[in-house]
Protein backbone atom coordinates (compact mmCIF):
# COMPACT_ATOMS: atom_id res chain seq x y z
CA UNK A 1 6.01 -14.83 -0.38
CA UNK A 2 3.70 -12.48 1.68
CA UNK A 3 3.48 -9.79 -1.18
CA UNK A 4 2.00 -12.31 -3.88
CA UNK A 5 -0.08 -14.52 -1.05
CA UNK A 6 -1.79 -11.02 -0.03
CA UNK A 7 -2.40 -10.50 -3.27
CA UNK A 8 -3.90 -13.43 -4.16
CA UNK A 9 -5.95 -13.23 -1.12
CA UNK A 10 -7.59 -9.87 -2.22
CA UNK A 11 -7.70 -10.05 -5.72
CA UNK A 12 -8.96 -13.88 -5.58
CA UNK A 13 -6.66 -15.09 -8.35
CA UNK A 14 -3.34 -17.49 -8.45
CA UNK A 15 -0.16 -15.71 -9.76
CA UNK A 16 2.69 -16.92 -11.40
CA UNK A 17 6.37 -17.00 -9.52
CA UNK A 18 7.51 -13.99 -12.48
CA UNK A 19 4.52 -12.10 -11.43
CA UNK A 20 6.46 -9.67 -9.04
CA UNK A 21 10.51 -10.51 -10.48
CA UNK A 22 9.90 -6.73 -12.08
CA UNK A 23 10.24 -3.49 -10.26
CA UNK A 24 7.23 -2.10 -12.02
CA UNK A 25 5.57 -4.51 -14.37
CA UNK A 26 3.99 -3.03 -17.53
CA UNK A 27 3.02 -5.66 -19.99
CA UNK A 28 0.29 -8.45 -19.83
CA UNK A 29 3.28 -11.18 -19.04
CA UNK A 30 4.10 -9.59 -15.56
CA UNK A 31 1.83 -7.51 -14.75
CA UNK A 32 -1.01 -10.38 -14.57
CA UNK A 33 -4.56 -9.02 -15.47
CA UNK A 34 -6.37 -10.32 -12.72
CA UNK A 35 -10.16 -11.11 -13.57
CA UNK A 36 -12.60 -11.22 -10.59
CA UNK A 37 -16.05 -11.33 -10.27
CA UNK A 38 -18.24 -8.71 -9.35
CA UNK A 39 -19.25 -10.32 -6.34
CA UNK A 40 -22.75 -8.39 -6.55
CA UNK A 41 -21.08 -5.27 -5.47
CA UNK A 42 -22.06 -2.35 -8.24
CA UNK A 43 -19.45 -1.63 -10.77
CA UNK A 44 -16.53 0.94 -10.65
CA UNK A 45 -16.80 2.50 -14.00
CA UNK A 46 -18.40 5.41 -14.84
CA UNK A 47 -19.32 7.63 -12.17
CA UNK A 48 -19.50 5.31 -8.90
CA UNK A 49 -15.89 5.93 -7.69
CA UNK A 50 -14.84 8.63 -9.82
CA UNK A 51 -16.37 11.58 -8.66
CA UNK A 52 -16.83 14.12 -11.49
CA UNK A 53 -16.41 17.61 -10.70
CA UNK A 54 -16.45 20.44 -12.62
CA UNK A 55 -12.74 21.51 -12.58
CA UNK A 56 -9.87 19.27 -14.12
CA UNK A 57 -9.89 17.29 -10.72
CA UNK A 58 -11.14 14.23 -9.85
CA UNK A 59 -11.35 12.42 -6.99
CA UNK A 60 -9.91 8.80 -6.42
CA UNK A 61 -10.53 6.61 -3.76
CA UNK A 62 -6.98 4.82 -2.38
CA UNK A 63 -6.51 2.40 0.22
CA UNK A 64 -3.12 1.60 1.97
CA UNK A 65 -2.45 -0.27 5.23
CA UNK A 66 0.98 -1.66 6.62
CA UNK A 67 1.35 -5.20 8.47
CA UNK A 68 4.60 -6.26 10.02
CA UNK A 69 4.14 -9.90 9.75
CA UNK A 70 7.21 -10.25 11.79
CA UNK A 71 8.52 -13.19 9.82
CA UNK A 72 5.40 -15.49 10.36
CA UNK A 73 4.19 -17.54 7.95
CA UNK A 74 0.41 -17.43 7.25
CA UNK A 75 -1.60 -20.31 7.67
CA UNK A 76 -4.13 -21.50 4.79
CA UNK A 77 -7.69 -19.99 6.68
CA UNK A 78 -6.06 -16.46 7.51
CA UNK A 79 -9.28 -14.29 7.26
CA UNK A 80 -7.80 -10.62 6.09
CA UNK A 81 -11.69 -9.88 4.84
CA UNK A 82 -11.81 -6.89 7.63
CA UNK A 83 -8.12 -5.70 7.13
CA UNK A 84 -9.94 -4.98 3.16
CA UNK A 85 -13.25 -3.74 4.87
CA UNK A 86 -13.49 -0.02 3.56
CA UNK A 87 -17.83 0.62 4.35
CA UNK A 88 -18.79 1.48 1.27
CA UNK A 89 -16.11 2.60 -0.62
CA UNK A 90 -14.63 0.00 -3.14
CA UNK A 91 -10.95 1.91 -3.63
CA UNK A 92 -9.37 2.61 -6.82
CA UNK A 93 -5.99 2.06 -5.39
CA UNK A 94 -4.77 -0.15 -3.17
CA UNK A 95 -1.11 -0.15 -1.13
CA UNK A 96 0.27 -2.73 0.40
CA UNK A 97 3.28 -2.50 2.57
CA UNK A 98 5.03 -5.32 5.00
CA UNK A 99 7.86 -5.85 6.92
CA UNK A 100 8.97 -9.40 6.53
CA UNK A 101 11.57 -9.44 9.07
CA UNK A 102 14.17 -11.58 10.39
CA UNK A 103 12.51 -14.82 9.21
CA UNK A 104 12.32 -14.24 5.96
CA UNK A 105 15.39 -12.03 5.65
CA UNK A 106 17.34 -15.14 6.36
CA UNK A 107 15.34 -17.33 3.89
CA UNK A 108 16.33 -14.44 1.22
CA UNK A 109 19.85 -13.91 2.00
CA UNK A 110 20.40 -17.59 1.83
CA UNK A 111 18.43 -18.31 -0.84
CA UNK A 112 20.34 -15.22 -2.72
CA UNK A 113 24.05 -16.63 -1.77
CA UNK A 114 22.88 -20.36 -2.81
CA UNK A 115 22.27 -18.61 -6.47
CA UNK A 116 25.48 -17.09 -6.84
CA UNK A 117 27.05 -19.95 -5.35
CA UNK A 118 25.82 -22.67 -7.94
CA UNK A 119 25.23 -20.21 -10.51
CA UNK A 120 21.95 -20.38 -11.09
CA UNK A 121 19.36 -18.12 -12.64
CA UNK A 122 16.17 -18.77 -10.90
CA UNK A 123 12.98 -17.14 -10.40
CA UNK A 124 11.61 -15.56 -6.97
CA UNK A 125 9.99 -18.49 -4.90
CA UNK A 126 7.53 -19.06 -2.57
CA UNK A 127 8.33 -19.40 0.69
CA UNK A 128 4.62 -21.50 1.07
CA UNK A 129 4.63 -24.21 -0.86
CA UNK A 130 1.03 -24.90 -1.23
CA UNK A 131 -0.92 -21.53 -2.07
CA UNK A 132 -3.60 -23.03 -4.36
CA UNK A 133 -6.52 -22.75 -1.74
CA UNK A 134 -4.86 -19.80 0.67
CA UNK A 135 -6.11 -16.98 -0.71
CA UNK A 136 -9.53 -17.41 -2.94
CA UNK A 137 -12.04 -15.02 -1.49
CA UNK A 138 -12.40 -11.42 -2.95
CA UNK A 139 -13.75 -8.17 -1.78
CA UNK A 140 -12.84 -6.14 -4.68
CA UNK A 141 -15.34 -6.50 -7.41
CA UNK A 142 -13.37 -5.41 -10.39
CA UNK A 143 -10.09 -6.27 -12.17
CA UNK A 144 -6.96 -5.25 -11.24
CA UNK A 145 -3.14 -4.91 -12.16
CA UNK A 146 -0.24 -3.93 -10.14
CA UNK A 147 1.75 -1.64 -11.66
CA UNK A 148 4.26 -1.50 -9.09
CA UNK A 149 6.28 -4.01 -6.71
CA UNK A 150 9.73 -3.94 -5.07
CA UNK A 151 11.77 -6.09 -1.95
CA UNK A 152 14.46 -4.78 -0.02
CA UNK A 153 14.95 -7.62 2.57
CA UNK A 154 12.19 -7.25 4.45
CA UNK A 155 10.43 -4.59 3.12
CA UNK A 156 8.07 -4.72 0.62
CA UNK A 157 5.61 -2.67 -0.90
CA UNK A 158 3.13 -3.49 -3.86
CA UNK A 159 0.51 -0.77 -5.71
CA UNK A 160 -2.95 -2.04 -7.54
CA UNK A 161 -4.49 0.03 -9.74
CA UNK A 162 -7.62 -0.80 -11.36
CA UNK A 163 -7.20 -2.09 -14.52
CA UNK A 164 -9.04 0.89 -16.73
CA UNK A 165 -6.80 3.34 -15.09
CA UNK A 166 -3.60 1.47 -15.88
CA UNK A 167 -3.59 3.34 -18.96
CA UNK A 168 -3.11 6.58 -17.55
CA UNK A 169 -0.60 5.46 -15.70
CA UNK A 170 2.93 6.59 -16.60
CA UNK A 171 6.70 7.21 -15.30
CA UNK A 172 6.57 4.50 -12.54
CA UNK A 173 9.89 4.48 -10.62
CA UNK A 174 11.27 2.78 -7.28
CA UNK A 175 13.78 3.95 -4.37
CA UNK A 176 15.18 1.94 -2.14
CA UNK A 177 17.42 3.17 0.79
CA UNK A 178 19.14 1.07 3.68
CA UNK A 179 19.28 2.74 6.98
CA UNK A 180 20.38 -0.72 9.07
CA UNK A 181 23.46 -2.40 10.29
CA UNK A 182 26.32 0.33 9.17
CA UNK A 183 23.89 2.98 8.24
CA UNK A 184 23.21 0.94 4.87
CA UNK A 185 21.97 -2.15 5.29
CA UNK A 186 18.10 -2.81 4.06
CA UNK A 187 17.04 -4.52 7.14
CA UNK A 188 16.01 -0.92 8.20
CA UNK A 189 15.08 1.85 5.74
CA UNK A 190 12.47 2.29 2.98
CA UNK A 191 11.26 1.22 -0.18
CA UNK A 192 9.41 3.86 -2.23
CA UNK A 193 7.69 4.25 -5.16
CA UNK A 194 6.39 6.78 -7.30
CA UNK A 195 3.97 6.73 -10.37
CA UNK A 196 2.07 9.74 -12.35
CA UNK A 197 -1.57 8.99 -12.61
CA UNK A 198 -3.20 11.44 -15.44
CA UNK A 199 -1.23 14.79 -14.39
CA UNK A 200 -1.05 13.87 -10.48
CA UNK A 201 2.26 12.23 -9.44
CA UNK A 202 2.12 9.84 -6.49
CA UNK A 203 4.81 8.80 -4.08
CA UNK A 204 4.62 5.81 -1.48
CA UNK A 205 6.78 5.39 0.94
CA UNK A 206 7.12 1.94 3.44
CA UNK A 207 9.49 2.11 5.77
CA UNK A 208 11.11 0.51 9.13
CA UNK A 209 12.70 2.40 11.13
CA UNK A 210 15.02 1.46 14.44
CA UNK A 211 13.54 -0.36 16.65
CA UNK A 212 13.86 0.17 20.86
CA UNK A 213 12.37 1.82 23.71
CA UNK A 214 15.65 2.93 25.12
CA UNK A 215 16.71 6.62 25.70
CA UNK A 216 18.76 7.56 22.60
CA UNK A 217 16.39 5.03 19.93
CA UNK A 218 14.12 8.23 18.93
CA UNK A 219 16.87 10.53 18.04
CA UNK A 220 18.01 6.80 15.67
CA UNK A 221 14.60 6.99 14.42
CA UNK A 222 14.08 10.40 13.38
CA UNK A 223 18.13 9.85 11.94
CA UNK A 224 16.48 7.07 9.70
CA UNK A 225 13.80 9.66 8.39
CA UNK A 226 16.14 12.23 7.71
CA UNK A 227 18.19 9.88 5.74
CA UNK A 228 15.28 8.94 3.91
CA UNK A 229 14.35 12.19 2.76
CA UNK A 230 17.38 13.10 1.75
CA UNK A 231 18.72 9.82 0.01
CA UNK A 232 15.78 8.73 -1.78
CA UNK A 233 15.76 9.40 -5.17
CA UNK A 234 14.08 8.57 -8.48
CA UNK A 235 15.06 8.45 -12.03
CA UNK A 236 14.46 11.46 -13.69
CA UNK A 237 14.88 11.80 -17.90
CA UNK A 238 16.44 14.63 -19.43
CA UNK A 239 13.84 15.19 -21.49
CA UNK A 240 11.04 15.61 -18.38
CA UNK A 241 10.14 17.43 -15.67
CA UNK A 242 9.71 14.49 -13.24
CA UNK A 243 9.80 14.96 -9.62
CA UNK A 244 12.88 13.47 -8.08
CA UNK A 245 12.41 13.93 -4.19
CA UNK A 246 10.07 12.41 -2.14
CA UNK A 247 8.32 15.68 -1.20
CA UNK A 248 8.64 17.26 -4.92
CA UNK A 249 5.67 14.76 -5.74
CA UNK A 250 1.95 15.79 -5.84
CA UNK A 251 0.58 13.29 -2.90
CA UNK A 252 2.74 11.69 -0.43
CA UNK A 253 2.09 9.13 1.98
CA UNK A 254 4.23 6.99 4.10
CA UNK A 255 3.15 3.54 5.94
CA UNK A 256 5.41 0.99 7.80
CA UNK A 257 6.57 0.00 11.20
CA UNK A 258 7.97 3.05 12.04
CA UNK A 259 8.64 2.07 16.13
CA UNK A 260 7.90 5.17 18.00
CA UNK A 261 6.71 4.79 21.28
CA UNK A 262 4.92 6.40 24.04
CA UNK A 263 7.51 8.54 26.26
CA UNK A 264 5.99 7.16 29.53
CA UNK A 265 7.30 4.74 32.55
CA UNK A 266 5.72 1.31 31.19
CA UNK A 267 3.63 0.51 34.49
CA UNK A 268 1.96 4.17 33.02
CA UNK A 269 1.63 3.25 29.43
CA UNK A 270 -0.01 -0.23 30.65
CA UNK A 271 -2.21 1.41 33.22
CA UNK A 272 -3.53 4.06 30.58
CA UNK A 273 -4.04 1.48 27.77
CA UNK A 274 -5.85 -1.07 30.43
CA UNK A 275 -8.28 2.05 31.09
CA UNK A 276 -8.42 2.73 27.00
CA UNK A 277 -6.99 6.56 27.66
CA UNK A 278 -5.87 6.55 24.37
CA UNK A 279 -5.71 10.27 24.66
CA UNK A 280 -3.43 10.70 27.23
CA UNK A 281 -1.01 8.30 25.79
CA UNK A 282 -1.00 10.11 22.22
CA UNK A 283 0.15 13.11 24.59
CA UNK A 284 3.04 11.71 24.88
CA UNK A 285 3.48 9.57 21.62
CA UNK A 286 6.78 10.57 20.06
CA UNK A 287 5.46 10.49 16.21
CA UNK A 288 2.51 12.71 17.70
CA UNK A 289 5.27 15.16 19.23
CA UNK A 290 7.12 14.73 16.32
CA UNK A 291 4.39 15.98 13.92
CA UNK A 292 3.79 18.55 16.64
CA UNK A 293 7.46 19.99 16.56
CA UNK A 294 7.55 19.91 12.99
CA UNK A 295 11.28 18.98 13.20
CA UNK A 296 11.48 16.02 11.32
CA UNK A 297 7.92 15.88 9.76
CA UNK A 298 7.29 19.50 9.09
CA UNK A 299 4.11 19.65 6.96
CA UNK A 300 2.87 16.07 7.46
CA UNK A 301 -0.29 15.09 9.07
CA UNK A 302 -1.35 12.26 10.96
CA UNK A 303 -5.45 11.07 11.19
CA UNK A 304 -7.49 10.61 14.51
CA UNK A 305 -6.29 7.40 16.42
CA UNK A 306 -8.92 6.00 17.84
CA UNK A 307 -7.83 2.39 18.34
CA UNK A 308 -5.65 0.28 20.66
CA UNK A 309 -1.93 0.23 20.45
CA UNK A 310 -0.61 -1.99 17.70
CA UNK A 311 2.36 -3.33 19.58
CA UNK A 312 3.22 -5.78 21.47
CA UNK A 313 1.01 -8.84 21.53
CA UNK A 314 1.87 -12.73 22.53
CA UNK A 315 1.85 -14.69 19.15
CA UNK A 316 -1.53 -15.77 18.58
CA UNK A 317 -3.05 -13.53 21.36
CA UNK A 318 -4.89 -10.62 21.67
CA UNK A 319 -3.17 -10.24 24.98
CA UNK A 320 0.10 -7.05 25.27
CA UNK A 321 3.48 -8.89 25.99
CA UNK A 322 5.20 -7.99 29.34
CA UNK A 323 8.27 -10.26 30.52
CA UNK A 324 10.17 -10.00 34.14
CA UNK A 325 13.25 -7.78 33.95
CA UNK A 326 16.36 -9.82 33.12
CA UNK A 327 14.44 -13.00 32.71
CA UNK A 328 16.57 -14.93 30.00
CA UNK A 329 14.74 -14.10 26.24
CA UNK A 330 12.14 -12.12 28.14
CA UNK A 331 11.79 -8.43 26.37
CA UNK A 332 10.33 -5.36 27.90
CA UNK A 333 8.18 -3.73 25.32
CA UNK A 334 5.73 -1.68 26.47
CA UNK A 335 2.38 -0.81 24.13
CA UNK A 336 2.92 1.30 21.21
CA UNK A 337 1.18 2.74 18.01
CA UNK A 338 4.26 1.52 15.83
CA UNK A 339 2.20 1.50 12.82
CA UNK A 340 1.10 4.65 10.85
CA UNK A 341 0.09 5.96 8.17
CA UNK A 342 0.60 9.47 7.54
CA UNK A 343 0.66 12.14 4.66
CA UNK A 344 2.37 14.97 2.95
CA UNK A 345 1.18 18.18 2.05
CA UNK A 346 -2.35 19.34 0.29
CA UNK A 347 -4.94 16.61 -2.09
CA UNK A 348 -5.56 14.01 0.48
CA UNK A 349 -8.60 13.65 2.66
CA UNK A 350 -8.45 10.75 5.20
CA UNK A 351 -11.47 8.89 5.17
CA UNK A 352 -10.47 5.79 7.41
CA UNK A 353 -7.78 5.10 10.02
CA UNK A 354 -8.27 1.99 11.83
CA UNK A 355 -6.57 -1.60 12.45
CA UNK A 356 -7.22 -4.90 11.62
CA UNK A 357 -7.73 -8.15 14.47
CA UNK A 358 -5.80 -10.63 13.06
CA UNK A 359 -3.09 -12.23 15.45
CA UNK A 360 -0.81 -13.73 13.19
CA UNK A 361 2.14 -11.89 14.64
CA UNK A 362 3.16 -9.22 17.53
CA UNK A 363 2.11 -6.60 15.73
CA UNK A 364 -1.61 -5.67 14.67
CA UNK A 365 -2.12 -4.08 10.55
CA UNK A 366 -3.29 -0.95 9.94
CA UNK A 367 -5.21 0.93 7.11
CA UNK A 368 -5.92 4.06 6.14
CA UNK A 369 -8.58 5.05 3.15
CA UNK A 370 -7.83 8.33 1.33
CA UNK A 371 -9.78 10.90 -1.49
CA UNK A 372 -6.95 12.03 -3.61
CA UNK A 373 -7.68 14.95 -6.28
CA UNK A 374 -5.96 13.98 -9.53
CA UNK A 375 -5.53 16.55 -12.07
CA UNK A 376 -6.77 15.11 -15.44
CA UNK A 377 -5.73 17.05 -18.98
CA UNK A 378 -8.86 19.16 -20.61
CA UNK A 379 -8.53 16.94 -23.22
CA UNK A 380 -9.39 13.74 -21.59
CA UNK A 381 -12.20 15.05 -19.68
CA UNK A 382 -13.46 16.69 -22.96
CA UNK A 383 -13.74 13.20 -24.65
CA UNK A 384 -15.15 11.72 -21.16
CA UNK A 385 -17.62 14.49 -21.27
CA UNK A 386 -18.50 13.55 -25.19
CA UNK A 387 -18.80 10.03 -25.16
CA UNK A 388 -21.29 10.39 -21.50
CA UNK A 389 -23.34 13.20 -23.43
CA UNK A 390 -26.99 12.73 -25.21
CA UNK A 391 -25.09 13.99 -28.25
CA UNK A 392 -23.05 10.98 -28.10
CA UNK A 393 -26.14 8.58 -27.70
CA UNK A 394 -27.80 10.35 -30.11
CA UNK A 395 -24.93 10.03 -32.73
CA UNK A 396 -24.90 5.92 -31.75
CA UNK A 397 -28.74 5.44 -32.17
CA UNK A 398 -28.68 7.55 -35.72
CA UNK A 399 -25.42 5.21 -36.50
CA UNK A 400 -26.85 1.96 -35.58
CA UNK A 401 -29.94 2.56 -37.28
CA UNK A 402 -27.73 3.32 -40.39
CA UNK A 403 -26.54 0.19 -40.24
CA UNK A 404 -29.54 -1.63 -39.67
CA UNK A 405 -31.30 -0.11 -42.66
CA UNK A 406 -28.08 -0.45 -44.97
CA UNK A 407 -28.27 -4.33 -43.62
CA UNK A 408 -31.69 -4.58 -44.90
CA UNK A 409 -31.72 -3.07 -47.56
CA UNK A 410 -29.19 -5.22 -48.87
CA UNK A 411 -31.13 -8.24 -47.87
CA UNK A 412 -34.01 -7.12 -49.42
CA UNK A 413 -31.74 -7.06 -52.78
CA UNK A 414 -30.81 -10.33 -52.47
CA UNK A 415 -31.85 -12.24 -55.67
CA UNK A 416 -32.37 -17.01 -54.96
């Protein structure tokens, strides 16, 4: 399935079927260490990535992008090396979030039914066969582990930590809400997840909202959100303070297909994009004047968009769709930025908002790199501090030397 073939693609290793079956993952069985090589690229310990700073905060480096795949499957040379492409910056985090769609939904629901029907208990399978040679390059140079993965239909949404910080990561938790067919099915709707790294707790939230351009589909859309917000909710024990909303956590960010439009005549919107006016068509983008209004989004931010609307291509085209009117399985759909990324609240700086090339399906991926300040206990940093101090070299050297000369001596009292 997409989630593990992505993975395997970035993180340049073969799973096992079981590696995703759990929700959250947390020993060595599913959760998969994943050893790569360092590719030349300079390591992430130490002080590289994590920027030390003279508070209790440090700063982490995560990257997230969204792909609706619309149900295609990938073919063995799909190149994601610039949807990964962060200048720079190796991440300390990476999201993943797709919408598999109809294809796939099918495949699931059938494969689901066929189960129940026979009786069987069977492991998640992959809906490529042959995956051995699909996804072998790397562009992360360290190991990682995911610590988080759920499926609702066809949404999906994996986390990657790297694999020294999976230690100081706690209270993982998942949320799944339908917003589809009857207001509940999981064709539409979310999938988040939420994890405490040090004293910072995290929330991710991939959704897919209703689709259309008709008059009467925003209003569905920002319906969907609402319901979101206000259904989505995490396991909290007695016994601690754990955040339980979306928006009660620390640093928020939501990805997906979330299908708002431009609010424009289409011979407009197609006129403006042909000229690259992105400008004027972010005027009148109903996420922007969403954000704007504050109604639905209040206190969420969107970055800069400086690229090309991510919807609708031809299949295996870099060229917008456009049928006639009426013409029998033609669809009007005129360009839209119906992927985002955006964020809640205070701790995030965007570094990166772009979208990958690849034109596997009708829509184009997008990514988003982020600085997140993560509040680590005095008590941690006060041991970091230690063992990086001359005190603490100068403690080893005095110790090893002990050693040595304990070593000799008793070699020198060694009687033939």
């Amino acid at each position: 399935m997409w989630p593990r073939l992505v993975a395997n693609k970035i993180l340049g290793k073969r799973l096992s079927n079981n590696n995703f079956v759990a929700d959250f993952p947390d020993d060595a069985k599913t959760c998969g260490l994943l050893d790569i090589s360092s590719l030349g690229q300079p390591s992430l310990r130490g002080n590289t990535i994590l920027n030390q700073r003279e508070d209790n905060l440090h700063d982490y480096n995560v990257f997230v992008s969204t792909w609706n795949v619309g149900g295609v499957a990938p073919q063995e040379n799909l190149d994601i090396a610039g949807l990964l492409d962060t200048p720079n910056n190796i991440c300390d985090i990476y999201v993943f979030g797709e919408a598999l769609n109809k294809k796939i939904q099918y495949c699931l629901e059938k494969q689901e039914y066929n189960r129940k029907q026979l009786g069987i208990r069977a492991q998640k399978t992959s809906f490529i066969e042959d995956e051995k040679t699909l996804f072998q390059s790397s562009t992360i140079p360290e190991d990682f582990r995911c610590i988080i993965c759920k499926q609702m239909v066809g949404i999906l949404i994996s986390v990657w930590i790297r694999s020294d910080l999976r230690p100081f990561v706690r209270h993982p938790s998942v949320s799944c809400v339908g917003c589809g067919i009857m207001g509940c099915l999981g064709n539409k709707g979310s999938v988040s997840v939420r994890f405490q790294l040090h004293e910072t707790s995290f929330c991710f939230v991939c959704t897919h909202l209703a689709s259309g351009g008709r008059e009467g589909d925003e209003k569905l859309r920002n319906s969907d959100v609402a319901d979101i917000f206000s259904r989505t909710s995490f396991h909290r024990r007695p016994s601690l303070d754990l955040p339980r909303n979306i928006l009660d956590h620390d640093r928020v960010i939501l990805l997906g297909d979330l299908n708002y439009r431009v609010s424009l005549p289409e011979a407009t919107t197609r006129l403006l994009v042909d000229r690259k006016e992105w400008d004027a068509l972010l005027d009148n983008d109903q996420l922007r004047m969403g954000l704007r209004d504050g109604q639905v989004f209040e206190g969420w931010h969107e970055g800069l968009i400086k690229f090309a609307p991510t919807y609708k291509y031809c299949l295996k085209s870099n060229v917008y769709s456009g049928g006639a009117e009426g013409q029998k399985g033609g669809k009007w759909r005129a360009p839209a930025w119906c992927d985002r990324i955006i964020w809640y609240g205070e701790g995030l700086e965007q570094r990166l908002y772009t979208r990958g090339e690849s034109n596997l399906s009708d829509h184009r991926p997008v990514k988003a790199m982020f600085t997140a300040e993560v509040q680590v206990s005095s008590t941690i940093k006060g041991l970091q501090k230690f063992f990086l101090s001359e005190r603490f070299d100068q403690i080893t050297t005095k110790s090893e030397k002990t050693l040595s000369d304990r070593y000799l001596c008793k070699r020198s009292g060694f009687k033939f």
